[in-house]
PDB file of N, CA and C in Angstrom:
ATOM      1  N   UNK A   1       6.443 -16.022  10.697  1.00  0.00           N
ATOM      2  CA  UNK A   1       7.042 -16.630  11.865  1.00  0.00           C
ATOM      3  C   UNK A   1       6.516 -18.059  11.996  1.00  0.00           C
ATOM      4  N   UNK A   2       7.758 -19.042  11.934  1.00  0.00           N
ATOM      5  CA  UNK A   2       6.655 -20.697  12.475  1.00  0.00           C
ATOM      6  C   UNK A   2       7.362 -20.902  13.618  1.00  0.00           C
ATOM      7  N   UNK A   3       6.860 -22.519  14.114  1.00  0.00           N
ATOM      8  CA  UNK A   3       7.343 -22.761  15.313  1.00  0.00           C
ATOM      9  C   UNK A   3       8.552 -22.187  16.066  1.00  0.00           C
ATOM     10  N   UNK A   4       8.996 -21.840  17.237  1.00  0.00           N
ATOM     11  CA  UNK A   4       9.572 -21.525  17.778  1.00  0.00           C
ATOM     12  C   UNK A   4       9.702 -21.667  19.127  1.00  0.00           C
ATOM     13  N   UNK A   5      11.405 -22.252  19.652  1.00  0.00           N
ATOM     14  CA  UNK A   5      11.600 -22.937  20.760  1.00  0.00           C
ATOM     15  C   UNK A   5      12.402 -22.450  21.451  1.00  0.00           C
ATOM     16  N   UNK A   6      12.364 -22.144  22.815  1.00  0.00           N
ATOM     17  CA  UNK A   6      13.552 -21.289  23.172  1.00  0.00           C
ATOM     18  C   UNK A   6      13.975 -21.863  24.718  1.00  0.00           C
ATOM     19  N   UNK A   7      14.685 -21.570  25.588  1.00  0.00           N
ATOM     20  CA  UNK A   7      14.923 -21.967  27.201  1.00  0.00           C
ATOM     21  C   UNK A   7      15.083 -20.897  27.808  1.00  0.00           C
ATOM     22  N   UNK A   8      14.048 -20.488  28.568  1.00  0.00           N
ATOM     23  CA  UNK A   8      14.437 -19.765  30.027  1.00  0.00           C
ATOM     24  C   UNK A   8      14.424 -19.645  31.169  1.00  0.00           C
ATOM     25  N   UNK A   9      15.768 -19.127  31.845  1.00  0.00           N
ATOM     26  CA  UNK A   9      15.699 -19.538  32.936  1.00  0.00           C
ATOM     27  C   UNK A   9      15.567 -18.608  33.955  1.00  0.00           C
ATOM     28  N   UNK A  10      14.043 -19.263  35.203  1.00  0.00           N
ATOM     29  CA  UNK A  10      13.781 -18.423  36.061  1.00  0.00           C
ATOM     30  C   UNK A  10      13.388 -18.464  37.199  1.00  0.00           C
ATOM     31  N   UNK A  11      14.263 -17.800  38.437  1.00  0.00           N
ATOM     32  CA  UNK A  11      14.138 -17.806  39.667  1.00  0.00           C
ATOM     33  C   UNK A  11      14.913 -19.297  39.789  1.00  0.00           C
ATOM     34  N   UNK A  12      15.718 -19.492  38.828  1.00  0.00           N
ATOM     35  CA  UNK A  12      16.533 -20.824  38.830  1.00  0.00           C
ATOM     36  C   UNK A  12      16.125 -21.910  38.633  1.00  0.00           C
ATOM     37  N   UNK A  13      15.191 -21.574  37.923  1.00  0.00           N
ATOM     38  CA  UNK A  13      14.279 -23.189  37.269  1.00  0.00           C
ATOM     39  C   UNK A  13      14.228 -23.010  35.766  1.00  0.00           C
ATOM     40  N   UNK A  14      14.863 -24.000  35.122  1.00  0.00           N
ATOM     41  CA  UNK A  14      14.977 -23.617  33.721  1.00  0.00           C
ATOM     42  C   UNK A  14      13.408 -24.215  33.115  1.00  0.00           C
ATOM     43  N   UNK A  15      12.903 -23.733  31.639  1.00  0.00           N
ATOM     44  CA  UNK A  15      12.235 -23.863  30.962  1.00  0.00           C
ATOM     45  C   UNK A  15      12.646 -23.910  29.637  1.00  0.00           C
ATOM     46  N   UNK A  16      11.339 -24.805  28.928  1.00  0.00           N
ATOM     47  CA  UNK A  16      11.978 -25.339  27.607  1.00  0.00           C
ATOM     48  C   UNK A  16      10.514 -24.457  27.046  1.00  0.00           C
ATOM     49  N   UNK A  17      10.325 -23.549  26.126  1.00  0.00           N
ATOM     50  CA  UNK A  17       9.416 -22.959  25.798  1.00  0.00           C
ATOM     51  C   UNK A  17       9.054 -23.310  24.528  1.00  0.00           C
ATOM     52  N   UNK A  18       7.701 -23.871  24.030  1.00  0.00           N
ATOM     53  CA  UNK A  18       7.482 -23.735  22.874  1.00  0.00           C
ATOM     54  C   UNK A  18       6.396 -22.868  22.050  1.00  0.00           C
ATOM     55  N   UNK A  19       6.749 -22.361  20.662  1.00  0.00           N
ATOM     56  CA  UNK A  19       5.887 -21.225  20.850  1.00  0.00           C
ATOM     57  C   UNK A  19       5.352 -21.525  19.065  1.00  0.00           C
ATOM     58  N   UNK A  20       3.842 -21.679  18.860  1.00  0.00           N
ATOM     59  CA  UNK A  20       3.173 -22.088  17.663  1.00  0.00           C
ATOM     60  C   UNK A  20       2.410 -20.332  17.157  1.00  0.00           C
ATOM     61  N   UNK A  21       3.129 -19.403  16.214  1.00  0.00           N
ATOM     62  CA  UNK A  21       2.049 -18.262  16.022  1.00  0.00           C
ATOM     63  C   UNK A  21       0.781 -19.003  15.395  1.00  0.00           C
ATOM     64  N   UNK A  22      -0.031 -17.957  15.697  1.00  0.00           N
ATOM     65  CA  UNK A  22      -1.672 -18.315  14.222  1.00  0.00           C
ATOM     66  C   UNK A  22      -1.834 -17.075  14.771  1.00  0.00           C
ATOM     67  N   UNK A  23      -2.552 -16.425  13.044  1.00  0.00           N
ATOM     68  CA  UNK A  23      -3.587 -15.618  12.422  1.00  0.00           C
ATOM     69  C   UNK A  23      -5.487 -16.173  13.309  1.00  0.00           C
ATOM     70  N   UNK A  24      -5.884 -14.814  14.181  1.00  0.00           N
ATOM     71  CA  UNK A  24      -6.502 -15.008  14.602  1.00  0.00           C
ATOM     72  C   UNK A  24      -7.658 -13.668  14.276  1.00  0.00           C
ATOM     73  N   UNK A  25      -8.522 -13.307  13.287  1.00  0.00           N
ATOM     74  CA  UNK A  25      -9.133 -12.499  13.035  1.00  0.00           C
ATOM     75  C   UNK A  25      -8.193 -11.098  12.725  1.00  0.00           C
ATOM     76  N   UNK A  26      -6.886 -11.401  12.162  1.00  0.00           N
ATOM     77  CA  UNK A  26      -6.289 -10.562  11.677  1.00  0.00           C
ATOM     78  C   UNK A  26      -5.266 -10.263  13.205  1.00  0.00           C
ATOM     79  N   UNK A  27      -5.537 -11.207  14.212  1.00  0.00           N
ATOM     80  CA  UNK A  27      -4.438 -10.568  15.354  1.00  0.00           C
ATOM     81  C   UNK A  27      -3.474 -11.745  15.406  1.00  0.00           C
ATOM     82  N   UNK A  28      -2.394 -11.315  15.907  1.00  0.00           N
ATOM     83  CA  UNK A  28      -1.435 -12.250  16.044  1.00  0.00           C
ATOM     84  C   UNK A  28      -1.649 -12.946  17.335  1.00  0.00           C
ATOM     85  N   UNK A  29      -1.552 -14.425  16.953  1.00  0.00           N
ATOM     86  CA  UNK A  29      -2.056 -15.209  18.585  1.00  0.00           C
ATOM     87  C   UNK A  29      -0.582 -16.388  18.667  1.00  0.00           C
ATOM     88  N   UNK A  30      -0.562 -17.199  20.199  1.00  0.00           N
ATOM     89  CA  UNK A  30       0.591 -17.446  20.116  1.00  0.00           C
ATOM     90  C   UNK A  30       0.147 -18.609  20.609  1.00  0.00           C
ATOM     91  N   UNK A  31       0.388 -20.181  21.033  1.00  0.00           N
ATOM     92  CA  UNK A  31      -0.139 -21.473  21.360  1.00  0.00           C
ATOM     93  C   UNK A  31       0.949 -21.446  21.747  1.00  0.00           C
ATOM     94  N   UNK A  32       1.253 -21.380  23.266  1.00  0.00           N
ATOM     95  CA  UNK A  32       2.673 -21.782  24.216  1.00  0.00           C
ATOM     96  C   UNK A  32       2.459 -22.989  25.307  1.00  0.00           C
ATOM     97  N   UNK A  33       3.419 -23.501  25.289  1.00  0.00           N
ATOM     98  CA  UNK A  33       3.750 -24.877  25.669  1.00  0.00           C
ATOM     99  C   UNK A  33       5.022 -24.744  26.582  1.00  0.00           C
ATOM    100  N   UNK A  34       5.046 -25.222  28.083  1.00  0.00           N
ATOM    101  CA  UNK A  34       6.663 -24.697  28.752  1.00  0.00           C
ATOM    102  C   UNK A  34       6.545 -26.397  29.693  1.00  0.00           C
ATOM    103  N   UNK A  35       7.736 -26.911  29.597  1.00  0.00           N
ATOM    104  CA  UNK A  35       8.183 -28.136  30.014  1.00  0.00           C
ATOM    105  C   UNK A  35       7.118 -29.353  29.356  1.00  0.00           C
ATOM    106  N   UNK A  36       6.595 -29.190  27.983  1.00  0.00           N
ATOM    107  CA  UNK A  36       5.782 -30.077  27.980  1.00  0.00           C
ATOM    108  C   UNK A  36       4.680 -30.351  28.401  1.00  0.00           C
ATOM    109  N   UNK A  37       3.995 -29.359  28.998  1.00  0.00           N
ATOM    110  CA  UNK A  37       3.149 -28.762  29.901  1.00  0.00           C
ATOM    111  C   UNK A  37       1.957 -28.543  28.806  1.00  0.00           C
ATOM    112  N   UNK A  38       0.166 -28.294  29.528  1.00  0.00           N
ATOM    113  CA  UNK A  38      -0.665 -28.159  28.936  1.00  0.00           C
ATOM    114  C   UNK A  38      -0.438 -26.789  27.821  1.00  0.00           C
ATOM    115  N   UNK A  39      -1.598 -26.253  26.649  1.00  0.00           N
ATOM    116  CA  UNK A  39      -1.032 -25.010  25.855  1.00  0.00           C
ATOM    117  C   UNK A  39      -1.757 -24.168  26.007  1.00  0.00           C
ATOM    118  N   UNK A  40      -0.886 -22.787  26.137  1.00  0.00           N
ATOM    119  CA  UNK A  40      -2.013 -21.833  26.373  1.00  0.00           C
ATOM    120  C   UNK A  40      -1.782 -20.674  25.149  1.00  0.00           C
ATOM    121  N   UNK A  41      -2.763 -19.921  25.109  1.00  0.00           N
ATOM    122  CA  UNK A  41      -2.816 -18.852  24.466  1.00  0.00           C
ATOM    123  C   UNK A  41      -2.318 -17.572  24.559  1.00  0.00           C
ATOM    124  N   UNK A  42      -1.459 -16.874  23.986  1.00  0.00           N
ATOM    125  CA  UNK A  42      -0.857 -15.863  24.397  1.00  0.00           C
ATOM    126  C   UNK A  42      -1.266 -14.536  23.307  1.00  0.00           C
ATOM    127  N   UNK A  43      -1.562 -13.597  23.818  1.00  0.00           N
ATOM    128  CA  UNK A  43      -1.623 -12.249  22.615  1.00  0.00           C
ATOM    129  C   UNK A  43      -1.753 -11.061  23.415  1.00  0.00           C
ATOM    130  N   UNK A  44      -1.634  -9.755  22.411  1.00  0.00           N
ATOM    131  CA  UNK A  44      -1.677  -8.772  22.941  1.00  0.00           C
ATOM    132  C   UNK A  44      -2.812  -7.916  23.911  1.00  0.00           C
ATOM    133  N   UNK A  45      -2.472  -7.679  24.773  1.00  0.00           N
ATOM    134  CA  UNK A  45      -3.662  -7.297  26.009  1.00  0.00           C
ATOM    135  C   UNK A  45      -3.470  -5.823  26.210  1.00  0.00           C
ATOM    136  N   UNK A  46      -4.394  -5.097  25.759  1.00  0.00           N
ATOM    137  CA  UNK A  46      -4.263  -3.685  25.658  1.00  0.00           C
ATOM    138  C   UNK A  46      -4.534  -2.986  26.851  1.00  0.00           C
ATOM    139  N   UNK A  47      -5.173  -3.769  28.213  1.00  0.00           N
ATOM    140  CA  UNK A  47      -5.255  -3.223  29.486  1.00  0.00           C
ATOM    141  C   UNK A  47      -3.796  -3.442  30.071  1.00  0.00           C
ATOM    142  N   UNK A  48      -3.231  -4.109  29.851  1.00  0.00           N
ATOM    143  CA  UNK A  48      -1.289  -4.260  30.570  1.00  0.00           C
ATOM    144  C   UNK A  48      -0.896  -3.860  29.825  1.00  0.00           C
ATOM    145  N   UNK A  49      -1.212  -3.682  28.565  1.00  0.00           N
ATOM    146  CA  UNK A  49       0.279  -3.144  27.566  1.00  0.00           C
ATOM    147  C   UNK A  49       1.276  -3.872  27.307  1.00  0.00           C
ATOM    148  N   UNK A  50       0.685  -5.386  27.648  1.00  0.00           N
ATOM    149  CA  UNK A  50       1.820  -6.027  26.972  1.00  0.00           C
ATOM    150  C   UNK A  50       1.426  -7.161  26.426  1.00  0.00           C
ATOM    151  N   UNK A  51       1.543  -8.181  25.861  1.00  0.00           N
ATOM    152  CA  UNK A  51       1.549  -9.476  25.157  1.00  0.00           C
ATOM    153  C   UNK A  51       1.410 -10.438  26.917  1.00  0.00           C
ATOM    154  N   UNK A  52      -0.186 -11.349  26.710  1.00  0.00           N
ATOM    155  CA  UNK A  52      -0.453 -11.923  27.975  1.00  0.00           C
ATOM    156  C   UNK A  52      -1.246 -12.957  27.597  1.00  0.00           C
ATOM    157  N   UNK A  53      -1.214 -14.359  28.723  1.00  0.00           N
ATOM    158  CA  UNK A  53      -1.972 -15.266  28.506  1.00  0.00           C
ATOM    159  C   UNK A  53      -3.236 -15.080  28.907  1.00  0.00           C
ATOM    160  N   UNK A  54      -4.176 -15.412  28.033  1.00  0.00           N
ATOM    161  CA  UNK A  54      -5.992 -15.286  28.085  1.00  0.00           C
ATOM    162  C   UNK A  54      -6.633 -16.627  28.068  1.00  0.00           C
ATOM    163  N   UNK A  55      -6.044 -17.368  27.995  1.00  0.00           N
ATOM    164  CA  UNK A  55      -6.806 -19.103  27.854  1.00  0.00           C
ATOM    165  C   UNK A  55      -7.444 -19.212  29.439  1.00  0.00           C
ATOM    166  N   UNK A  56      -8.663 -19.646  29.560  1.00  0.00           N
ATOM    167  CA  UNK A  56      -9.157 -20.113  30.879  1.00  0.00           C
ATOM    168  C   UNK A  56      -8.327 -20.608  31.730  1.00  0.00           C
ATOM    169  N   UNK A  57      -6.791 -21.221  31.391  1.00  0.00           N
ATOM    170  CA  UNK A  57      -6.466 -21.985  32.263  1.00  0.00           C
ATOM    171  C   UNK A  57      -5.356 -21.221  32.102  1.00  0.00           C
ATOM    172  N   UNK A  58      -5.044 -19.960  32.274  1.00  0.00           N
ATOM    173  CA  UNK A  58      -3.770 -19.624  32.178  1.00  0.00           C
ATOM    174  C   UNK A  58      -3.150 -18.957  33.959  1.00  0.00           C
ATOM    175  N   UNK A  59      -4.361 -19.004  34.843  1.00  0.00           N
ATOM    176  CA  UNK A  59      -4.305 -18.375  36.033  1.00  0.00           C
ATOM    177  C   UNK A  59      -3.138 -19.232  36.756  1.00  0.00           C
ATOM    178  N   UNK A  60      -2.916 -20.447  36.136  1.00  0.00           N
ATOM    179  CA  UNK A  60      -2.204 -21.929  36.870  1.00  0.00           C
ATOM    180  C   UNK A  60      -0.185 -21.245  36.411  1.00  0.00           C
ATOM    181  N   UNK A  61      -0.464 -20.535  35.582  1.00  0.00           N
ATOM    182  CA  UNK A  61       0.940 -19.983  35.218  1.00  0.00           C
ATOM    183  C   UNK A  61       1.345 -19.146  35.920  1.00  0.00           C
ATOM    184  N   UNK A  62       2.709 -19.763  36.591  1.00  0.00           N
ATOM    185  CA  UNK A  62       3.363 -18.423  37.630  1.00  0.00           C
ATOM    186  C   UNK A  62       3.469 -16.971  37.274  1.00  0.00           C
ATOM    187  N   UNK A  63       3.213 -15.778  37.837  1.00  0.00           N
ATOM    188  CA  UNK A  63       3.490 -14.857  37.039  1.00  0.00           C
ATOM    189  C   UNK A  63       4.434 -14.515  36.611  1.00  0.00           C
ATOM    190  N   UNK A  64       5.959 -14.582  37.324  1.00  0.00           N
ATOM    191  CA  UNK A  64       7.438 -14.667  36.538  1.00  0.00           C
ATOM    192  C   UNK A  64       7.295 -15.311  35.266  1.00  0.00           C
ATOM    193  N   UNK A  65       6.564 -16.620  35.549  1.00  0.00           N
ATOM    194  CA  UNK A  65       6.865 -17.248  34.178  1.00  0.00           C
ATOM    195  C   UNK A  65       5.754 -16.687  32.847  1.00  0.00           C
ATOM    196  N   UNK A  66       5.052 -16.409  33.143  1.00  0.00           N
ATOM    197  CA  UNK A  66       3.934 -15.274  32.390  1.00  0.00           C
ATOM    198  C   UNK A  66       4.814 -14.259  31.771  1.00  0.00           C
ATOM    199  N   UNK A  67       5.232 -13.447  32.581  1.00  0.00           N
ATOM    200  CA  UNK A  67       6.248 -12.027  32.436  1.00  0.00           C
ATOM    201  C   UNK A  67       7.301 -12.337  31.399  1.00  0.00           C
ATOM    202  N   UNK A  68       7.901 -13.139  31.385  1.00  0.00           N
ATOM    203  CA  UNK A  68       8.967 -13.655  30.885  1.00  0.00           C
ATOM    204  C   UNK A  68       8.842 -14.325  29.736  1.00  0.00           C
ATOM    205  N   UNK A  69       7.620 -15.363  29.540  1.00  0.00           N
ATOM    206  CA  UNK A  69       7.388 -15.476  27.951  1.00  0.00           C
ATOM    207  C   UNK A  69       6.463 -14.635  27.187  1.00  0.00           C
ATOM    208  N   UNK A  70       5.891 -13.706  27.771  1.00  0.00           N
ATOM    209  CA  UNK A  70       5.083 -12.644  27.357  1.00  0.00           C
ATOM    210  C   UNK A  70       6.130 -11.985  26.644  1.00  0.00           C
ATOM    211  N   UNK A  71       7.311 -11.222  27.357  1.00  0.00           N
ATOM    212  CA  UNK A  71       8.511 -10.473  26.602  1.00  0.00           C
ATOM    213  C   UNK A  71       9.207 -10.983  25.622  1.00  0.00           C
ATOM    214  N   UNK A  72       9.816 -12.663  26.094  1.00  0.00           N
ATOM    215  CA  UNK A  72      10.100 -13.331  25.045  1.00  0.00           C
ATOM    216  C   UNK A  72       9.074 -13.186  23.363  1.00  0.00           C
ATOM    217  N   UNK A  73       8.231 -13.532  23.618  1.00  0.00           N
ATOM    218  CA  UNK A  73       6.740 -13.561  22.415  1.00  0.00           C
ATOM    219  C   UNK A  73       7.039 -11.864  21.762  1.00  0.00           C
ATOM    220  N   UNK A  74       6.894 -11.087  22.688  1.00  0.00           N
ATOM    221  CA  UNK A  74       6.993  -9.973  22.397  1.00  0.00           C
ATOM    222  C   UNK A  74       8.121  -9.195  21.438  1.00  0.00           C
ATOM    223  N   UNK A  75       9.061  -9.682  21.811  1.00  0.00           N
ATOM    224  CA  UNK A  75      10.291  -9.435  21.209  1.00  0.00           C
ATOM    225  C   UNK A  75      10.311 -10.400  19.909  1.00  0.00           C
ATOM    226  N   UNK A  76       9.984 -11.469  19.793  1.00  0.00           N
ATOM    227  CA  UNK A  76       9.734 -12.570  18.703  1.00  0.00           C
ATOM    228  C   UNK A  76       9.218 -11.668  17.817  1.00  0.00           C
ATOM    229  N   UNK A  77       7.833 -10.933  17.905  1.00  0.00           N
ATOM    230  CA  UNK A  77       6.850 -10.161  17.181  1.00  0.00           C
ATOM    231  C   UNK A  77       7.756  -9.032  16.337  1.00  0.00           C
ATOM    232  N   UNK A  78       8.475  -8.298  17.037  1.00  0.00           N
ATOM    233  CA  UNK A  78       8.891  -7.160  16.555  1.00  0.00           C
ATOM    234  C   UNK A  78       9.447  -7.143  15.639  1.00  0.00           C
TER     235      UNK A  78
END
C-alpha cells in the first residue's frame, strides 16, 4: 500500500485526507494528515477494536473525524 488520498465528508464539513502506511515493528502504522493539518499516527488499538489515533497530539482530533478515518484506514487495510 503507498500514499493514499481520499475526501470525507462530515457533519458537513468536507476533508481532504492524506494517508502515508509504514512498517512499524512488524505492525501496520498509518501517518494521517486532514486539511493540511499537523500528522498523526494511526494503528490498530486492541482495547476499541478498531484502527485509532495514538500520537500525543491526537486528543485535538474531533471524534467523528477520528471514527471516520479510522474506518476509512481500516477498510484500506483489508
Amino acid at each position: 500500500m503507498q500514499q493514499e488520498s481520499f475526501h470525507l465528508v462530515i457533519d458537513g464539513v468536507p476533508y481532504i485526507v492524506k494517508v502515508i502506511p509504514f512498517d512499524f515493528n512488524g505492525e501496520m502504522r498509518f501517518r494521517v494528515s486532514y486539511n493540511e493539518g499537523p500528522e498523526h499516527i494511526f494503528t490498530w488499538n486492541s482495547e476499541l477494536g478498531r484502527v485509532a489515533a495514538i500520537d500525543d497530539d491526537s486528543a485535538i482530533i474531533p471524534d467523528s473525524v477520528e471514527q471516520a478515518i479510522a474506518a476509512k484506514l481500516q477498510a484500506l487495510a483489508e
